[in-house]
Protein backbone atom coordinates (compact mmCIF):
# COMPACT_ATOMS: atom_id res chain seq x y z
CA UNK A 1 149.78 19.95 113.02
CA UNK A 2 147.95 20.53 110.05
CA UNK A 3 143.84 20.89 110.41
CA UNK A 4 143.25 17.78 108.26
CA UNK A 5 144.98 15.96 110.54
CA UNK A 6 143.44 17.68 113.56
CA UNK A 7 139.97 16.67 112.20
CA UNK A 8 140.40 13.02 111.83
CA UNK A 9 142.19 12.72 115.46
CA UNK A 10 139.18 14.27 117.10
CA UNK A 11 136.34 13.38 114.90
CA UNK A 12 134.70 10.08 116.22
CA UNK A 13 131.82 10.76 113.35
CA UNK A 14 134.40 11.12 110.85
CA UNK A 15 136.54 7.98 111.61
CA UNK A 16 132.97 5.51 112.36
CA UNK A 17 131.89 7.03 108.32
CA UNK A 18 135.47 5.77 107.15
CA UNK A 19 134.89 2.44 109.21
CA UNK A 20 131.38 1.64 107.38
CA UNK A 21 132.86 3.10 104.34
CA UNK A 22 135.70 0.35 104.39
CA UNK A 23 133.66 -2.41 105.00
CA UNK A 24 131.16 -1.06 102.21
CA UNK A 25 133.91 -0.57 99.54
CA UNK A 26 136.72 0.74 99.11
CA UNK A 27 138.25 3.73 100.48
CA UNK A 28 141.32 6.16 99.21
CA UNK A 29 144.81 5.71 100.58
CA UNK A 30 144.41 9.46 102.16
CA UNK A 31 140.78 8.26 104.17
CA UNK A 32 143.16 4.88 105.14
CA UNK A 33 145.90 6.78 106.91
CA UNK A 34 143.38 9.13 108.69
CA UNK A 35 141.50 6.33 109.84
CA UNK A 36 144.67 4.23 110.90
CA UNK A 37 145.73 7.76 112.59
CA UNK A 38 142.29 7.93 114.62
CA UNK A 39 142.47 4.31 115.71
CA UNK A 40 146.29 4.36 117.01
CA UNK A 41 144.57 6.56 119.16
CA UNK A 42 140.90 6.00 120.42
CA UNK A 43 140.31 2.44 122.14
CA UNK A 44 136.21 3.63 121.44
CA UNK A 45 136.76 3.87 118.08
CA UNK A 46 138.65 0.58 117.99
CA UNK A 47 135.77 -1.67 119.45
CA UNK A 48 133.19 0.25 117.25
CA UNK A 49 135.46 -1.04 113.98
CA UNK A 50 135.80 -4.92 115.69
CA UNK A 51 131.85 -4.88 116.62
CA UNK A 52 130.67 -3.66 112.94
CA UNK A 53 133.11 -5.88 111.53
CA UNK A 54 131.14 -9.01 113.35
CA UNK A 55 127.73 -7.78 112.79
CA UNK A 56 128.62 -7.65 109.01
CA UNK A 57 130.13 -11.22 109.14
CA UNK A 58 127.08 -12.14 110.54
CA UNK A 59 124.59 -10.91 108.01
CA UNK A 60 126.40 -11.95 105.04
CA UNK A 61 125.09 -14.39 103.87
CA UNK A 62 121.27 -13.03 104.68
CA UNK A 63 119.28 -12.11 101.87
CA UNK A 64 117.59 -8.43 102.13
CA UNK A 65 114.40 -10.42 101.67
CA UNK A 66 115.29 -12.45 105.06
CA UNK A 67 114.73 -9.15 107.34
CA UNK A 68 110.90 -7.24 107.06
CA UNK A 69 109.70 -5.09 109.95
CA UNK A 70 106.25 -4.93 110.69
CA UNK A 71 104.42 -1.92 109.53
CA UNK A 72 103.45 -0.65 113.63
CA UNK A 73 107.03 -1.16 114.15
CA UNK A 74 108.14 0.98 111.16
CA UNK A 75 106.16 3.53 111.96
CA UNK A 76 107.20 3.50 116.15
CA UNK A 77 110.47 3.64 114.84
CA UNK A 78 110.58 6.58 112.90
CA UNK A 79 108.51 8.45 115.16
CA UNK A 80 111.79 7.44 118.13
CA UNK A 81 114.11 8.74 115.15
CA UNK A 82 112.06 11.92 114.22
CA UNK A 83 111.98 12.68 117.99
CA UNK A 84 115.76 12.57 118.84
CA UNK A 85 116.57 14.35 115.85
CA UNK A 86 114.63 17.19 116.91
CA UNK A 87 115.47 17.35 120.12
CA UNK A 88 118.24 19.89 119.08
């Protein structure tokens, strides 16, 4: 088995980027088969796609000017996301 195809069965990161990516866009025909590849096999994956697929279909049709966080809330928030990123 080559690594390539190593890296896309075991890489949950790799395969949820693809998912996003796909429902952004467009991806290649490679980043298609690795992703179908992935999904054959992880059921965790699978839901992830299904549940970002229906939280886009939701927000569709929302404007970005529909959604504004509070400045206290901002700022809570980023401290959370500061935090956990340095917890390493």
């Amino acid at each position: 088995m080559t690594s390539a195809l190593k890296n896309i069965i075991y890489n949950c990161k790799q395969a949820t980027f693809l998912i996003e990516k796909r429902i952004a866009g467009k991806i290649t025909t490679a980043e298609t088969l690795q992703l179908r590849i992935h999904l054959a096999g992880c059921s965790v994956c699978k839901v992830y796609q299904q549940q970002s697929i229906l939280i886009n279909r939701v927000f569709v049709g929302f404007k970005n000017t529909d959604f504004k966080l509070d400045e206290a809330f901002k700022k809570t928030l980023t401290g959370k996301i500061e935090k956990e990123i340095n917890k390493n």
